[in-house]
Protein backbone atom coordinates (compact mmCIF):
# COMPACT_ATOMS: atom_id res chain seq x y z
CA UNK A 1 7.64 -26.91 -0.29
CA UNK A 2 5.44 -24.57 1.54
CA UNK A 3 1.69 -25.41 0.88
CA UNK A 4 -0.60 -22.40 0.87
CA UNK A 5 -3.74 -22.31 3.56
CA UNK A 6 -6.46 -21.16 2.48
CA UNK A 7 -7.56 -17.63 3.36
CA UNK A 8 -8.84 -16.04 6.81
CA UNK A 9 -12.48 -17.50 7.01
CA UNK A 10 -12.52 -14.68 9.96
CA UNK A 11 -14.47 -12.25 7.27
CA UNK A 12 -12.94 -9.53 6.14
CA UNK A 13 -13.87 -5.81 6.82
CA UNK A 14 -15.49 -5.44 3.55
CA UNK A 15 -15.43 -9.57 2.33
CA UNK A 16 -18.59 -10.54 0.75
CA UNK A 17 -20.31 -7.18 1.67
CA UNK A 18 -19.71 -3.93 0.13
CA UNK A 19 -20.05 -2.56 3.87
CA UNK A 20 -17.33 -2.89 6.39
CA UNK A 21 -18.06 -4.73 9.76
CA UNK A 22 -16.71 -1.08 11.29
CA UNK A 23 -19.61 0.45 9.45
CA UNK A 24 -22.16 -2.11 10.30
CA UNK A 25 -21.41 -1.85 14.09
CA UNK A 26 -21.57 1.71 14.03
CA UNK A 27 -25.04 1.24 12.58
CA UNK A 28 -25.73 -1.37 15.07
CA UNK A 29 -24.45 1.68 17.80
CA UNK A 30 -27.67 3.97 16.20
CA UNK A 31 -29.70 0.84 16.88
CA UNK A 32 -30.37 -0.31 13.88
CA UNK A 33 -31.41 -3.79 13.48
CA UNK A 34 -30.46 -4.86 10.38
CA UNK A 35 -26.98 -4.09 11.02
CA UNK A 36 -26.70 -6.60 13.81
CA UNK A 37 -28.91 -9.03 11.49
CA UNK A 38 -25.98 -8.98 8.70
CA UNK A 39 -22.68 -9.14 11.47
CA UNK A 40 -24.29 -12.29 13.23
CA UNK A 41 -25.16 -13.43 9.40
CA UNK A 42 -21.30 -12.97 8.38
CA UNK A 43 -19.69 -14.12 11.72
CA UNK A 44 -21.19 -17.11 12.62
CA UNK A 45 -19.67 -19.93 11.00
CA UNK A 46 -16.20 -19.40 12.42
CA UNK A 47 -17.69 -18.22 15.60
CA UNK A 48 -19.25 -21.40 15.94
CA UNK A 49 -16.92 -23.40 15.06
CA UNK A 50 -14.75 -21.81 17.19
CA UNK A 51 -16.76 -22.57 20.12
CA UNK A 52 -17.39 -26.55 18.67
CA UNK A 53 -13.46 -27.22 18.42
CA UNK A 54 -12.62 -25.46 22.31
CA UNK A 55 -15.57 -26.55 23.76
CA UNK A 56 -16.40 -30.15 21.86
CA UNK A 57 -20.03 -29.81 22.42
CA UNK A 58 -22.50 -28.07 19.78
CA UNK A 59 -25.27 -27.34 22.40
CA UNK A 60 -22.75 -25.28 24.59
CA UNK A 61 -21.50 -24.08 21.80
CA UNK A 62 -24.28 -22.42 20.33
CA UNK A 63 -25.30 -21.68 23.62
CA UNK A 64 -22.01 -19.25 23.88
CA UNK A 65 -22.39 -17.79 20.33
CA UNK A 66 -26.32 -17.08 21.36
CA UNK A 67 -24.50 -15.04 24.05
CA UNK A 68 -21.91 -13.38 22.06
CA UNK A 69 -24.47 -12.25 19.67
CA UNK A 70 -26.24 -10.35 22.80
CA UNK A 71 -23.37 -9.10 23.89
CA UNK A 72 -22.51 -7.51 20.74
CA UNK A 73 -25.61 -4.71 21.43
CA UNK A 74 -25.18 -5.23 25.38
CA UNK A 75 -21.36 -3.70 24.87
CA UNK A 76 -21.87 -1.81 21.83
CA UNK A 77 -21.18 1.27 23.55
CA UNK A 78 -17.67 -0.13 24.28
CA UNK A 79 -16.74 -0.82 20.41
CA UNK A 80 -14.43 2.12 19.92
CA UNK A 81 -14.75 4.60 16.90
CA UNK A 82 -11.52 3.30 15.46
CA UNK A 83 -12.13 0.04 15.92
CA UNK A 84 -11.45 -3.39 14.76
CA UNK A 85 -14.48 -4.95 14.85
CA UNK A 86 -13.33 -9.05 14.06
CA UNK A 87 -10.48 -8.38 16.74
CA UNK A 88 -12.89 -6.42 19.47
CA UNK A 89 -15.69 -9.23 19.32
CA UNK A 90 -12.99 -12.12 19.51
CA UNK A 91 -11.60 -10.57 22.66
CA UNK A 92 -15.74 -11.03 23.72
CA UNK A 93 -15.03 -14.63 22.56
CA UNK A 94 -11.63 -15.43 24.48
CA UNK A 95 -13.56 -13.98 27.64
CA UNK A 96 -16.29 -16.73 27.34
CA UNK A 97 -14.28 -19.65 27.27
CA UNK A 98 -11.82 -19.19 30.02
CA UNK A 99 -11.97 -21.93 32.38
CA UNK A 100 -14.59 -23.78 29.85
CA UNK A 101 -13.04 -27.82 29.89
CA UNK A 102 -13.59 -29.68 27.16
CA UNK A 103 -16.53 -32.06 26.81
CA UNK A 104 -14.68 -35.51 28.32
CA UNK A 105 -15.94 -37.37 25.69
CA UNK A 106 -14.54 -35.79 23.02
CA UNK A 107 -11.13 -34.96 25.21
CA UNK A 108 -10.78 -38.54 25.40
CA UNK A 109 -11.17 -39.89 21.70
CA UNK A 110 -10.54 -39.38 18.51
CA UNK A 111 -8.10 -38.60 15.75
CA UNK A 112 -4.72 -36.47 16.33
CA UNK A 113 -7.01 -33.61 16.00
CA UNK A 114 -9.13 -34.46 18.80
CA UNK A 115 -6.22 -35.80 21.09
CA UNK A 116 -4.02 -32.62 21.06
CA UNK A 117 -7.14 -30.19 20.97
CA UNK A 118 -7.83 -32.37 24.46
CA UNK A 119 -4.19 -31.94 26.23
CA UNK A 120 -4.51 -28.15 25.40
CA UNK A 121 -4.87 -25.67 27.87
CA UNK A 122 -5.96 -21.41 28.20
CA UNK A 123 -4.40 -19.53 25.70
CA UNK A 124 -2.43 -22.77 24.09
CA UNK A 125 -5.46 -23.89 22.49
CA UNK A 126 -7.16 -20.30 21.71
CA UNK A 127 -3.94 -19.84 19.63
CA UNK A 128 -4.15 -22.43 18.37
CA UNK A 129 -7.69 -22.69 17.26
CA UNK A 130 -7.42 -18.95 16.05
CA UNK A 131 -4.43 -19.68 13.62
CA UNK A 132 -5.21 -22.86 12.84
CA UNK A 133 -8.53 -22.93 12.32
CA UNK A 134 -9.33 -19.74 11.52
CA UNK A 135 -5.95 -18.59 9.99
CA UNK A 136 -5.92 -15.09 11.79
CA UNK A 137 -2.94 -13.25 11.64
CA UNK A 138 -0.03 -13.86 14.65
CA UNK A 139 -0.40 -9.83 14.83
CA UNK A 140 -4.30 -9.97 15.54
CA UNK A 141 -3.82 -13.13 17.44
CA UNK A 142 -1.65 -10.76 19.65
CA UNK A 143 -3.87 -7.75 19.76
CA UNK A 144 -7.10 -10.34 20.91
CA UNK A 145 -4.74 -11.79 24.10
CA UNK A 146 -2.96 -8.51 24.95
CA UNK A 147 0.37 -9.51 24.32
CA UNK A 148 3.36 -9.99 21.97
CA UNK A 149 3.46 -12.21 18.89
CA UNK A 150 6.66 -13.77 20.31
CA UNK A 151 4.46 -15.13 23.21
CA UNK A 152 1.72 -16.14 20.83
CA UNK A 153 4.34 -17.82 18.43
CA UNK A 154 6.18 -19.94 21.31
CA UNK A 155 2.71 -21.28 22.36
CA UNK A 156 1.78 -22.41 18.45
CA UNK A 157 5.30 -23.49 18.38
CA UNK A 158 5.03 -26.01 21.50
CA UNK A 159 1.30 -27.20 20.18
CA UNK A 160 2.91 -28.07 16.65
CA UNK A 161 6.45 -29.79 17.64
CA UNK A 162 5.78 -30.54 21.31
CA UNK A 163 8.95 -28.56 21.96
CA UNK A 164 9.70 -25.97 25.30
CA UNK A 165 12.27 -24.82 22.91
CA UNK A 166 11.48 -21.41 21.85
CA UNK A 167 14.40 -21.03 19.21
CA UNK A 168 15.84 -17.75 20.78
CA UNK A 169 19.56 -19.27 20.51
CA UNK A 170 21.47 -21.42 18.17
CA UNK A 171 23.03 -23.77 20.90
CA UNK A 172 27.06 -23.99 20.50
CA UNK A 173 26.76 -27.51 19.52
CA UNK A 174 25.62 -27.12 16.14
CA UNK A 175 27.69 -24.24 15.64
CA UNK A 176 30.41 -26.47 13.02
CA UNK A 177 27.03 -26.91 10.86
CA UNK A 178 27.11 -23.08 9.87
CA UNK A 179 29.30 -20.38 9.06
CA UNK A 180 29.31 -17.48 11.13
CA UNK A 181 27.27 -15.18 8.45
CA UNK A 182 24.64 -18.33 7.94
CA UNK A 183 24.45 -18.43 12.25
CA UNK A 184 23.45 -14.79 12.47
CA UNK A 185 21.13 -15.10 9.69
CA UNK A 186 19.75 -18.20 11.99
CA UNK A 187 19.47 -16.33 14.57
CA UNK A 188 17.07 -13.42 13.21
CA UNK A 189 14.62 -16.08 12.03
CA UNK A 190 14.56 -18.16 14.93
CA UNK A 191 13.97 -15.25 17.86
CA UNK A 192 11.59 -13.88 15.30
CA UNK A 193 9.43 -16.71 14.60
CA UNK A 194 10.15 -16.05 11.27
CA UNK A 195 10.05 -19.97 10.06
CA UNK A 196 5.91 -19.80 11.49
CA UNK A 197 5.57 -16.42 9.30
CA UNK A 198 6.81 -18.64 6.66
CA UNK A 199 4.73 -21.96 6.79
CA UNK A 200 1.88 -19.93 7.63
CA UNK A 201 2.78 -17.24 4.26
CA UNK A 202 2.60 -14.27 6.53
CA UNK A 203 5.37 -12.90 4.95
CA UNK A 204 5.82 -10.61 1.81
CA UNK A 205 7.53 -12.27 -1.52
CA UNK A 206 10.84 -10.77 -0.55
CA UNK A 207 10.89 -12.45 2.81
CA UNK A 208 9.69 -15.82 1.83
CA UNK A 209 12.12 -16.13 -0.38
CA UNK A 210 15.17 -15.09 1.72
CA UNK A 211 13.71 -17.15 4.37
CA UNK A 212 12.98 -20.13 2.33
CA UNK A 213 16.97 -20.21 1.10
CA UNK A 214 17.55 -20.06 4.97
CA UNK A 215 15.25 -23.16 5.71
CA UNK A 216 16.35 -24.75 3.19
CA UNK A 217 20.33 -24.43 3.33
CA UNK A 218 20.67 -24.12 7.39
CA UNK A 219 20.51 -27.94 8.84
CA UNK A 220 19.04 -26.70 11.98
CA UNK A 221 16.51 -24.59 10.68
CA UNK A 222 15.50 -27.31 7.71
CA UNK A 223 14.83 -29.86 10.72
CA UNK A 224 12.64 -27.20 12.29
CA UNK A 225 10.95 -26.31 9.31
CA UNK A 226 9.99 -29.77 8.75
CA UNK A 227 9.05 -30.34 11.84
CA UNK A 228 6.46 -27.05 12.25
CA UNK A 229 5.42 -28.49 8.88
CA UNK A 230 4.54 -32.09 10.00
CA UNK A 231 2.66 -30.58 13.14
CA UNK A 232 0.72 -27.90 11.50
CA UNK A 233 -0.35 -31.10 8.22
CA UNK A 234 -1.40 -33.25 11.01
CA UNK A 235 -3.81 -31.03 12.96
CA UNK A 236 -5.54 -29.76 9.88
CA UNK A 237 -9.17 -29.58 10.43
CA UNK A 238 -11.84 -30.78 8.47
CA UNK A 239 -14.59 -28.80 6.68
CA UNK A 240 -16.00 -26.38 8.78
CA UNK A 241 -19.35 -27.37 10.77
CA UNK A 242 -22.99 -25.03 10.35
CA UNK A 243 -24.46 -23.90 12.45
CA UNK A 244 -27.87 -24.72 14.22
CA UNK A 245 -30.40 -23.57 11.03
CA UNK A 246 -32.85 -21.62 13.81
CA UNK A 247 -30.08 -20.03 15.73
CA UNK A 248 -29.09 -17.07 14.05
CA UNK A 249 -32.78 -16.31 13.68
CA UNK A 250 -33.32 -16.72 17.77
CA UNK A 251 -30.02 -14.91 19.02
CA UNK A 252 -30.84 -11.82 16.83
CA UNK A 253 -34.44 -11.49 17.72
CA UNK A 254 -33.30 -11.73 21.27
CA UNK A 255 -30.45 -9.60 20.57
CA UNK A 256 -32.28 -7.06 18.72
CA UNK A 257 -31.84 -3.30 19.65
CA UNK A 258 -34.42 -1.05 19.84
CA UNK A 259 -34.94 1.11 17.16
CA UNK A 260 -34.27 4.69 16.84
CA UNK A 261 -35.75 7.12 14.93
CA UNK A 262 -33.44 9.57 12.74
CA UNK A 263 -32.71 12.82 14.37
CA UNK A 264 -35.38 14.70 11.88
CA UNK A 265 -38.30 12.61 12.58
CA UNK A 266 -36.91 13.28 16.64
CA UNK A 267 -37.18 16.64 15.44
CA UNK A 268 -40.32 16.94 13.57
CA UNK A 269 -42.00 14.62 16.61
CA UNK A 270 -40.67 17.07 19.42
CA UNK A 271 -41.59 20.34 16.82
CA UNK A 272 -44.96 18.74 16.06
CA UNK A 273 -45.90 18.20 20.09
CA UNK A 274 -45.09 21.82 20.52
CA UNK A 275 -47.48 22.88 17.94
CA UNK A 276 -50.49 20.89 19.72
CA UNK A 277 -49.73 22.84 22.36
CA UNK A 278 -49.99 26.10 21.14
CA UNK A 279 -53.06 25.34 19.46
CA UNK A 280 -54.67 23.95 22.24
CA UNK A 281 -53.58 27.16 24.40
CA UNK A 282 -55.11 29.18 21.31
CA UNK A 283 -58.01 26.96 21.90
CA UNK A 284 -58.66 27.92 25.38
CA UNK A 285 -57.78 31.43 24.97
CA UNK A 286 -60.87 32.08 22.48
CA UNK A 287 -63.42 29.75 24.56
CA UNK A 288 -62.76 31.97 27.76
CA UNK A 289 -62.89 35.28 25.90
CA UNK A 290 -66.54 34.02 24.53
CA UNK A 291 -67.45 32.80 28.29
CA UNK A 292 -66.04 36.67 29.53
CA UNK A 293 -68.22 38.22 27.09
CA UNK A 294 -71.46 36.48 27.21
CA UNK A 295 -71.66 37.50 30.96
């Protein structure tokens, strides 16, 4: 039995707000403040706890989502029209942590948790956190790194089993197990991660159910299963952490843009300068024509 994980706690375009982070950044673009007030506001939990489970140490880590914060007006030219905005600012996020070690302390003791979080490396544990702890898709988890979800799968697969086996093949040794209809079926799930899809419930009805027959009728694949299972139980994390109460507060001030005024007071500003000029030029006209005429 499959349990189900609770839902992204990466927010949603529109969760909790009736505006979409798309529409807040393009606000944010027009330098509005407020906008980047309510996207730190919504993203920084999981940021932050993000940061506390790669880095193991809350002052760096707030010290790194202070910086993404900035970074979201520094490079808010770069956010593209079309955009993603949870998968453009966690690319930001993977950028700031490479080659960040974790705090010795923490790398050294511990639960399970703490342990394997510790003997993680690069992109192993930014999967791994991402999924795991913040239960983003494989297919976003993909578009943040730049590459395939079979490369993103094999690392999560290794982190949760321990295994270099990727599960491309079904090795001739277990072939008396299956029939040949049951190996081919074994195949397609295994070289397409499919048995993650399924612990994880990234898959429609239809699939989970075909795939849970599979897991549960294929010896090598129910083995797996269990296995992926056991891994992903055992590094659960615990309730997510707050944080700092003053932060959010100090990276938006120091992250706030400058405002802009709407194009019609631009407008009526530029139209209003013109008309000082014209009456001052009206102005000097007359006081001339009164000096011309009293000589």
């Amino acid at each position: 039995m499959v349990n189900t994980p609770s839902e992204s706690v990466v927010p949603h375009a529109t969760q909790g707000a009736e505006v979409s982070d798309e529409t807040l950044m393009a606000a944010v673009q027009a330098g509005q403040a407020g906008a980047l007030a309510a996207l730190c506001s919504r993203h920084a939990k999981p940021l932050f706890n993000f940061f506390y489970w790669y880095t193991g140490d809350g002052h760096l880590s707030a010290a790194l989502l202070s910086r993404i914060f900035s970074g979201i007006t520094a490079q808010a030219s770069t956010f593209p029209p079309a955009g993603n905005f949870a998968t453009w600012i966690y690319e930001m996020v993977v950028k700031s942590v490479e080659g960040t070690q974790r705090a010795a302390a923490v790398a050294q003791g511990g639960g399970a948790l703490q342990i394997a979080l510790g003997r993680m490396v690069g992109e192993q544990r930014t999967v791994f956190l991402l999924r795991q702890l913040l239960n983003m898709p494989f297919a976003q988890i993909a578009n943040v790194l730049g590459c395939d979800e079979k490369a993103v799968k094999s690392r999560l697969r290794y982190t949760l089993t321990g295994s270099t086996h990727d599960g491309m093949e079904v090795s001739e040794d277990i072939s008396h197990w299956i029939d040949a209809k049951q190996k081919q079926e074994c195949v397609r799930i295994t070289s397409n991660g499919l048995l993650l899809d399924y612990i994880y419930r990234e898959l429609d009805e239809q699939q989970m159910a075909l795939v849970g027959i599979h897991a549960t009728a294929c010896k090598r694949c129910v083995k797996t299963t269990a296995e992926l299972l056991a891994g992903k139980q055992a590094l659960e994390f615990p309730p997510m952490h707050e944080p700092p109460a003053d932060l959010l507060h100090r990276a938006v001030v120091t992250a706030k843009p400058e405002e802009r005024r709407p194009p019609e007071a631009e407008e009526a500003a530029s139209g209003g300068g013109w008309i000082w000029l014209v009456v001052a030029a009206v102005v000097l006209s007359i006081i001339v024509g009164v000096v011309l005429l009293i000589r």
